[in-house]
PDB file of N, CA and C in Angstrom:
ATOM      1  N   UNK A   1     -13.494   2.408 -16.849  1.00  0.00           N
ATOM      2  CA  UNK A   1     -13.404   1.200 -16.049  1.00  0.00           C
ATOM      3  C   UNK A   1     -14.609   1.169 -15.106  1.00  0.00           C
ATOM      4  N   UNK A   2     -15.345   0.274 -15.063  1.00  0.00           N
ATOM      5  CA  UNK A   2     -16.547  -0.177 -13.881  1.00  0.00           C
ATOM      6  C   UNK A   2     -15.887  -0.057 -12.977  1.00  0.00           C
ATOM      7  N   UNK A   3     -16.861   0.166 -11.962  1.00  0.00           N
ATOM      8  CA  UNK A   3     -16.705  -0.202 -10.541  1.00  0.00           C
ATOM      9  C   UNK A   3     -16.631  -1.724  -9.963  1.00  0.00           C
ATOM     10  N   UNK A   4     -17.276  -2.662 -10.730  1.00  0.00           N
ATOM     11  CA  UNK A   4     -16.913  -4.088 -10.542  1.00  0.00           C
ATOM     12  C   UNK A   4     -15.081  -4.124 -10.774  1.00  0.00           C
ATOM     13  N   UNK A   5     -15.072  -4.094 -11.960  1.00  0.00           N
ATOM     14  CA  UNK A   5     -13.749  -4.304 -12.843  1.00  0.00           C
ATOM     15  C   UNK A   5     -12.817  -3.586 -11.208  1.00  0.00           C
ATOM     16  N   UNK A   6     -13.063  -2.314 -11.020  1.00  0.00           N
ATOM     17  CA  UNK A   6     -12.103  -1.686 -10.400  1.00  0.00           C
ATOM     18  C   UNK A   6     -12.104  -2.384  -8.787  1.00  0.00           C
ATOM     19  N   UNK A   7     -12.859  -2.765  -8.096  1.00  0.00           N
ATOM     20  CA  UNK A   7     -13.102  -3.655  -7.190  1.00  0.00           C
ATOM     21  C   UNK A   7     -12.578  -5.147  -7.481  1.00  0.00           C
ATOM     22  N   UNK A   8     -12.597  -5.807  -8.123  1.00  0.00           N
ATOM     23  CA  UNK A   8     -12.124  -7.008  -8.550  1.00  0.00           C
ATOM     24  C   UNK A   8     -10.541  -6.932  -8.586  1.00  0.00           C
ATOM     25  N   UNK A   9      -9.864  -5.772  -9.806  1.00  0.00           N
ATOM     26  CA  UNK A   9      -8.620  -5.582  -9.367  1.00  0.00           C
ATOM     27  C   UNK A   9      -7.928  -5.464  -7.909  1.00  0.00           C
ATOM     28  N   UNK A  10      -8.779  -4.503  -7.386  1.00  0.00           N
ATOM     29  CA  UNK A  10      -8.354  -4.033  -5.705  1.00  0.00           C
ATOM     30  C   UNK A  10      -8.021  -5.114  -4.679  1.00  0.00           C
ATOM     31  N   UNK A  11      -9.095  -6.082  -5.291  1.00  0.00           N
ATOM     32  CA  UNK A  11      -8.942  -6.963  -4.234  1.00  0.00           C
ATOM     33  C   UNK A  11      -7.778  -8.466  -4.262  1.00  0.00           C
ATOM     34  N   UNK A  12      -7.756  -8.359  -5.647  1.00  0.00           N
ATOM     35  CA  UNK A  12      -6.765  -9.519  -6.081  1.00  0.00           C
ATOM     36  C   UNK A  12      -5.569  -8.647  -5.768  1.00  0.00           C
ATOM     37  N   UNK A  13      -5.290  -7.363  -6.165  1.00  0.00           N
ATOM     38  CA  UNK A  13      -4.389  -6.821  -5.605  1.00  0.00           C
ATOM     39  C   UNK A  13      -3.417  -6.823  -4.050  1.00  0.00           C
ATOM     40  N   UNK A  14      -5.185  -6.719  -3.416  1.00  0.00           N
ATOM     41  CA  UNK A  14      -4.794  -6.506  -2.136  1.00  0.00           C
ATOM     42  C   UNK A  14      -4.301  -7.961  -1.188  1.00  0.00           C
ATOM     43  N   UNK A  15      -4.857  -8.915  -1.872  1.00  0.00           N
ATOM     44  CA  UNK A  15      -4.310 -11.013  -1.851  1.00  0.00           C
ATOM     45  C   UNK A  15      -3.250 -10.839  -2.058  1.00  0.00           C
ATOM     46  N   UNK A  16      -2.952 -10.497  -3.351  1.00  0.00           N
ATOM     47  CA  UNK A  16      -1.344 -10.694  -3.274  1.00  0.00           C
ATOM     48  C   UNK A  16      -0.513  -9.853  -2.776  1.00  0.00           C
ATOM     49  N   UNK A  17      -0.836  -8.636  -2.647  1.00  0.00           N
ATOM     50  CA  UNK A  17       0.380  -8.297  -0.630  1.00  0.00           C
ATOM     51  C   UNK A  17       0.474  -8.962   0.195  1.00  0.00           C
ATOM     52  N   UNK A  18      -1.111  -9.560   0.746  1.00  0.00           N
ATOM     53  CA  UNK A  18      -1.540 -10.626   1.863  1.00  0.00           C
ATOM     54  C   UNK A  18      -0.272 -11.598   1.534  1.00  0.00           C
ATOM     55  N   UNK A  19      -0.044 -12.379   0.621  1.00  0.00           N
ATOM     56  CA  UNK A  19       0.477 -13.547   0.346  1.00  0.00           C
ATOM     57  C   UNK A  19       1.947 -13.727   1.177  1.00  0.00           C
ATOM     58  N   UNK A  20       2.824 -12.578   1.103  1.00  0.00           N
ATOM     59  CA  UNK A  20       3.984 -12.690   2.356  1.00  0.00           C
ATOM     60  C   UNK A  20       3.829 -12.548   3.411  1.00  0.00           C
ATOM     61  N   UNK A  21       2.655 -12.519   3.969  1.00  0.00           N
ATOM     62  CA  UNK A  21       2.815 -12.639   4.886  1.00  0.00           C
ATOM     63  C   UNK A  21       2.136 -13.758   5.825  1.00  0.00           C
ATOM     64  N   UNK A  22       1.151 -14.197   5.112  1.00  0.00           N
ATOM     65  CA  UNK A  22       0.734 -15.558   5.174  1.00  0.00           C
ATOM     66  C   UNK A  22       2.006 -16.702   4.994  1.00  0.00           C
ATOM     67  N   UNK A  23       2.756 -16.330   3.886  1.00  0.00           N
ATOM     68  CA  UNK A  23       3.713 -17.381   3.672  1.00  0.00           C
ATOM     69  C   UNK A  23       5.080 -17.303   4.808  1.00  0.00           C
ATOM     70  N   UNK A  24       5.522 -15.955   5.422  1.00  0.00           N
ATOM     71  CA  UNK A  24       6.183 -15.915   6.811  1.00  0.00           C
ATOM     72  C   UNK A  24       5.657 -16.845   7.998  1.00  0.00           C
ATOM     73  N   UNK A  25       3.642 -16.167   8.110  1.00  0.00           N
ATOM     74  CA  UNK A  25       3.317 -16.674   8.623  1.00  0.00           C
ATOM     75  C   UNK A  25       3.651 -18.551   8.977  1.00  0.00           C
ATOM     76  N   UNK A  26       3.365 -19.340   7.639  1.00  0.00           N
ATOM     77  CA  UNK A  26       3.160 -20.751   7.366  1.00  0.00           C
ATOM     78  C   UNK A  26       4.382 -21.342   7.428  1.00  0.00           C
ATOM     79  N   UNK A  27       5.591 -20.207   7.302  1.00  0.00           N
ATOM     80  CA  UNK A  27       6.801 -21.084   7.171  1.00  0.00           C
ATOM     81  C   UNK A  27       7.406 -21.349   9.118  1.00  0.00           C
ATOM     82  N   UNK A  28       6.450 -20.347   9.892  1.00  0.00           N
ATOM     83  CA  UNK A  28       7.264 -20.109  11.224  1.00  0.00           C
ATOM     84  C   UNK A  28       6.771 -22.007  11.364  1.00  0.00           C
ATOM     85  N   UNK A  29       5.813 -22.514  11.103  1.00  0.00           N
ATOM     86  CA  UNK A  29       5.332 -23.570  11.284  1.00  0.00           C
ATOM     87  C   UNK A  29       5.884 -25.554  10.540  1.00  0.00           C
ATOM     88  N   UNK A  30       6.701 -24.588   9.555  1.00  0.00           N
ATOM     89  CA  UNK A  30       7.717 -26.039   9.146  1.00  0.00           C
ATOM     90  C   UNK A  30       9.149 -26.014   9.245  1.00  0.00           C
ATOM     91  N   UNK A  31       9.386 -27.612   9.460  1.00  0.00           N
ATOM     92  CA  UNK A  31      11.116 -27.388   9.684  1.00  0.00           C
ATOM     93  C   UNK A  31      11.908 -26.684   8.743  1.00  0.00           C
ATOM     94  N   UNK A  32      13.155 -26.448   9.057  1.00  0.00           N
ATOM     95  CA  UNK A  32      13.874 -25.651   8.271  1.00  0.00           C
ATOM     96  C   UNK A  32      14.117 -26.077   6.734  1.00  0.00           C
ATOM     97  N   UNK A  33      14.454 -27.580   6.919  1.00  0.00           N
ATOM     98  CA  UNK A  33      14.432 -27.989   5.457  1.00  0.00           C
ATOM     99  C   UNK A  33      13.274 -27.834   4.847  1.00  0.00           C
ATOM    100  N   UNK A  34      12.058 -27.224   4.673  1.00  0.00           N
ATOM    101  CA  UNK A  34      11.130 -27.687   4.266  1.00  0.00           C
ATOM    102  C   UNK A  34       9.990 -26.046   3.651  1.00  0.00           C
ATOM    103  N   UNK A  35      10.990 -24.905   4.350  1.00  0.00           N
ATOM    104  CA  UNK A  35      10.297 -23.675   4.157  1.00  0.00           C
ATOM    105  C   UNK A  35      10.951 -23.320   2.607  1.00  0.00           C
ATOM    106  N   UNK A  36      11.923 -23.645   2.105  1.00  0.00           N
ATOM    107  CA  UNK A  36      12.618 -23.563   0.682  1.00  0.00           C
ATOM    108  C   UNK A  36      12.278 -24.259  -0.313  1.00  0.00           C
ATOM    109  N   UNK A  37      12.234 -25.750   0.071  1.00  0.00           N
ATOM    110  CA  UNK A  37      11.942 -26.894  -1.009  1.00  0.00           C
ATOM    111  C   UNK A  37      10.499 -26.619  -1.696  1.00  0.00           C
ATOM    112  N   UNK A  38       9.539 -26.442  -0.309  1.00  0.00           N
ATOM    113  CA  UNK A  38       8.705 -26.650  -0.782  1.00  0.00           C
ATOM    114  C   UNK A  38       7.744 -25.333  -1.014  1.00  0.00           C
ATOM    115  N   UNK A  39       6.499 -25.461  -1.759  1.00  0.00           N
ATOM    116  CA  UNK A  39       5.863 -23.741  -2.507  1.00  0.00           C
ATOM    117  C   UNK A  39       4.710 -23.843  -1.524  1.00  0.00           C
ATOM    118  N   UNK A  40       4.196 -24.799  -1.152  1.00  0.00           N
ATOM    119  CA  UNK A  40       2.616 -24.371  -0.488  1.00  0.00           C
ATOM    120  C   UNK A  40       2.751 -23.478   0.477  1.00  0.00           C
ATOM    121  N   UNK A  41       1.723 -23.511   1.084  1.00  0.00           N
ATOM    122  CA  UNK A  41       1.729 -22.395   2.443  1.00  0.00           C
ATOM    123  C   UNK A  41       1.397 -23.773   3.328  1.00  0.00           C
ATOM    124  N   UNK A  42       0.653 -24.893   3.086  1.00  0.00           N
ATOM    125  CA  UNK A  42       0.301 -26.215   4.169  1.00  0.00           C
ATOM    126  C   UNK A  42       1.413 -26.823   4.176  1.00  0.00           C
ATOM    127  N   UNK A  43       2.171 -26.605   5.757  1.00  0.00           N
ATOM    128  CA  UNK A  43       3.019 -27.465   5.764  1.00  0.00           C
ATOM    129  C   UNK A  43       3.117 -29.050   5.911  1.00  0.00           C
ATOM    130  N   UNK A  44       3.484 -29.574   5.336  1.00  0.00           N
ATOM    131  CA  UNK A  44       3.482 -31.005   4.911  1.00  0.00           C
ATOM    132  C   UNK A  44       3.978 -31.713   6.411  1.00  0.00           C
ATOM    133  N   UNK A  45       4.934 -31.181   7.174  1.00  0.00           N
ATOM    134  CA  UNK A  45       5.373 -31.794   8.475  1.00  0.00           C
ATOM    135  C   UNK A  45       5.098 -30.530   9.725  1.00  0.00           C
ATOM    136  N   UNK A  46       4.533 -30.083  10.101  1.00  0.00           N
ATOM    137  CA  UNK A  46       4.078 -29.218  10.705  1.00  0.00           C
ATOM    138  C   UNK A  46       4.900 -29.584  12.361  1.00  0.00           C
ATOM    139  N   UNK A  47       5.369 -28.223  13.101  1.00  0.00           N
ATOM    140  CA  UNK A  47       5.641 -28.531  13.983  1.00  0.00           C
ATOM    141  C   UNK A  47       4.836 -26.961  14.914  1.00  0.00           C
ATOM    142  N   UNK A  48       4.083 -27.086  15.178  1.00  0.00           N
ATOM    143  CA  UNK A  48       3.211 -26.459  15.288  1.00  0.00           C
ATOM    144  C   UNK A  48       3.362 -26.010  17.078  1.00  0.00           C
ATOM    145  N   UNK A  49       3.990 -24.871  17.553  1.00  0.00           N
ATOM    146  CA  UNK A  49       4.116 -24.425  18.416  1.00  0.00           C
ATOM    147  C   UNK A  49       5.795 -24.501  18.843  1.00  0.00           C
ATOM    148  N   UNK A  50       6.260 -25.189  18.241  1.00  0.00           N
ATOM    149  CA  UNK A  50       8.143 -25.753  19.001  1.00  0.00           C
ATOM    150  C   UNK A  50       8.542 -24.997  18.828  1.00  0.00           C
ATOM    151  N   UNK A  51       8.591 -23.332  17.773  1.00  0.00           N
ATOM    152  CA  UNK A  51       9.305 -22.676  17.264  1.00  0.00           C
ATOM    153  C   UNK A  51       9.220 -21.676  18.606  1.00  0.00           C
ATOM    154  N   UNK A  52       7.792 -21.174  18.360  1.00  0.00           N
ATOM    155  CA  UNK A  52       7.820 -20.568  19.786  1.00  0.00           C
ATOM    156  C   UNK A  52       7.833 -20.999  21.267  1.00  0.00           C
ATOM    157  N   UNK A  53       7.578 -22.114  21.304  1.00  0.00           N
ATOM    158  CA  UNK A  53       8.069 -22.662  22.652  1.00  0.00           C
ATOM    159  C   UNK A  53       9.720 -21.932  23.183  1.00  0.00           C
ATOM    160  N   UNK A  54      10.461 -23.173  21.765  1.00  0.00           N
ATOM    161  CA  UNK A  54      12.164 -21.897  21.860  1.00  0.00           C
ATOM    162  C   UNK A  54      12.396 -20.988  22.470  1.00  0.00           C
ATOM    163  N   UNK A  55      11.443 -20.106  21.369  1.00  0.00           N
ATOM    164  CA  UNK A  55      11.681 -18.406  21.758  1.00  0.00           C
ATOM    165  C   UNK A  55      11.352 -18.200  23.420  1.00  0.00           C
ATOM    166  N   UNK A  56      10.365 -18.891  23.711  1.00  0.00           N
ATOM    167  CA  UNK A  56      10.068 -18.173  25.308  1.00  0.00           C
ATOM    168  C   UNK A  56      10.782 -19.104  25.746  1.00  0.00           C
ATOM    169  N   UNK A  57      11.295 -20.312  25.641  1.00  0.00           N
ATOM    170  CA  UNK A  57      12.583 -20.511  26.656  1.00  0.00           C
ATOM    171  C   UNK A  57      13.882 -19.983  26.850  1.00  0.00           C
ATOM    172  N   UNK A  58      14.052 -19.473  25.533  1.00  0.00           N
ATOM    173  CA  UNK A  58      15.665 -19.051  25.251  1.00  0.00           C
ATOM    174  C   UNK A  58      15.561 -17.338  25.701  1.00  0.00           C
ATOM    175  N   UNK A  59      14.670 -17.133  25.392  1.00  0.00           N
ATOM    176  CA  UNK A  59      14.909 -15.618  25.318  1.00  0.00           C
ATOM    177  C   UNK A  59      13.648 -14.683  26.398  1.00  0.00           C
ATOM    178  N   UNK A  60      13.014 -15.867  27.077  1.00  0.00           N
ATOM    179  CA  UNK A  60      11.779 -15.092  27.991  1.00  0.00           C
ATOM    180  C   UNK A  60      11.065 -14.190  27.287  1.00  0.00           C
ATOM    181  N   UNK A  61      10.586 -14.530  26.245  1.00  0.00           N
ATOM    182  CA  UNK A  61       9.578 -13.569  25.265  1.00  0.00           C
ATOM    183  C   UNK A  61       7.939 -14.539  25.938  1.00  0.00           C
ATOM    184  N   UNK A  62       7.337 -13.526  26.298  1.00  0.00           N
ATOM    185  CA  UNK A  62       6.343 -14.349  26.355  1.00  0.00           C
ATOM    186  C   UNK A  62       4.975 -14.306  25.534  1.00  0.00           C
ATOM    187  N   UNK A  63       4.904 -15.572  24.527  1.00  0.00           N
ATOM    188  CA  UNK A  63       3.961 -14.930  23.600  1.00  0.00           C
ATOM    189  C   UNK A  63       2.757 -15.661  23.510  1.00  0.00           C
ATOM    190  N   UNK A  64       2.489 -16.148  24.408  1.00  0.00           N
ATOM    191  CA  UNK A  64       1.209 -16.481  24.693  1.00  0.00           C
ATOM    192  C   UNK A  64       0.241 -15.450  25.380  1.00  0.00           C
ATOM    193  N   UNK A  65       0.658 -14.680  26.203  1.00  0.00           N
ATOM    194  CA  UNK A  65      -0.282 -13.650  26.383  1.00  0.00           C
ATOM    195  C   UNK A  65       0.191 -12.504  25.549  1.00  0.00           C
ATOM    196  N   UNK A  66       1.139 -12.896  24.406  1.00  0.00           N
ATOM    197  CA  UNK A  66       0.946 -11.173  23.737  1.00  0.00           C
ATOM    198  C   UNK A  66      -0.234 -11.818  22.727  1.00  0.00           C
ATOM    199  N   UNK A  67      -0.210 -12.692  22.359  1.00  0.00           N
ATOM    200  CA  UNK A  67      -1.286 -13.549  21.399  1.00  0.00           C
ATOM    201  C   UNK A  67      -2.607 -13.065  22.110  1.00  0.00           C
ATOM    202  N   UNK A  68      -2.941 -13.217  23.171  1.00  0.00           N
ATOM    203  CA  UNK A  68      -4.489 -13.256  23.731  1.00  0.00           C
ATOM    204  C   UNK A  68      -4.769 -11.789  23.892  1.00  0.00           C
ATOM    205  N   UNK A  69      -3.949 -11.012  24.243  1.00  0.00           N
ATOM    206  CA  UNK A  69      -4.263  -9.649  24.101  1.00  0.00           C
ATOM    207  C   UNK A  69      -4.751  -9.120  22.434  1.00  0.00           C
ATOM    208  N   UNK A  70      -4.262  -9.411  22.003  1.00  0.00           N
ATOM    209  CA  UNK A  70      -4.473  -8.957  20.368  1.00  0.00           C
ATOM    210  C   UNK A  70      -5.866 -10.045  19.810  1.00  0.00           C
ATOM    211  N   UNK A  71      -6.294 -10.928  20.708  1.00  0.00           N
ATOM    212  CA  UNK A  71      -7.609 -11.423  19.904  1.00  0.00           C
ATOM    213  C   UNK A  71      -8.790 -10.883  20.695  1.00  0.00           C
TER     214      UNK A  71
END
């Protein structure tokens, strides 16, 4: 086996581990009806922050500065 060949595998390999967690990622971002129905990772109705808004109201998680620490 080449070293291309064996690099090429590795990496398509290593995408599709990526892929759950991108797709956890994409689903925190659509309504509930909409993380099942549908296959993309672009959510079609995006609610883009409400989920965690929730969380730090309901539960005092605060994840806006755990976000800025980690970039």
């Amino acid at each position: 086996m080449s070293r291309v060949v064996r690099y090429v595998v590795l990496i398509f390999v290593g995408l599709l581990m990526l892929y759950p967690l991108a797709w956890m990622f994409s689903a925190s971002f659509k309504p509930n009806h909409e993380i099942f129905t549908t296959l993309g990772l672009w959510p079609a109705h995006a609610t883009p922050g409400r989920v965690y808004q929730r969380l730090e109201d309901r539960h005092r998680i605060p994840f806006r500065p755990l976000y800025a620490e980690h970039l």
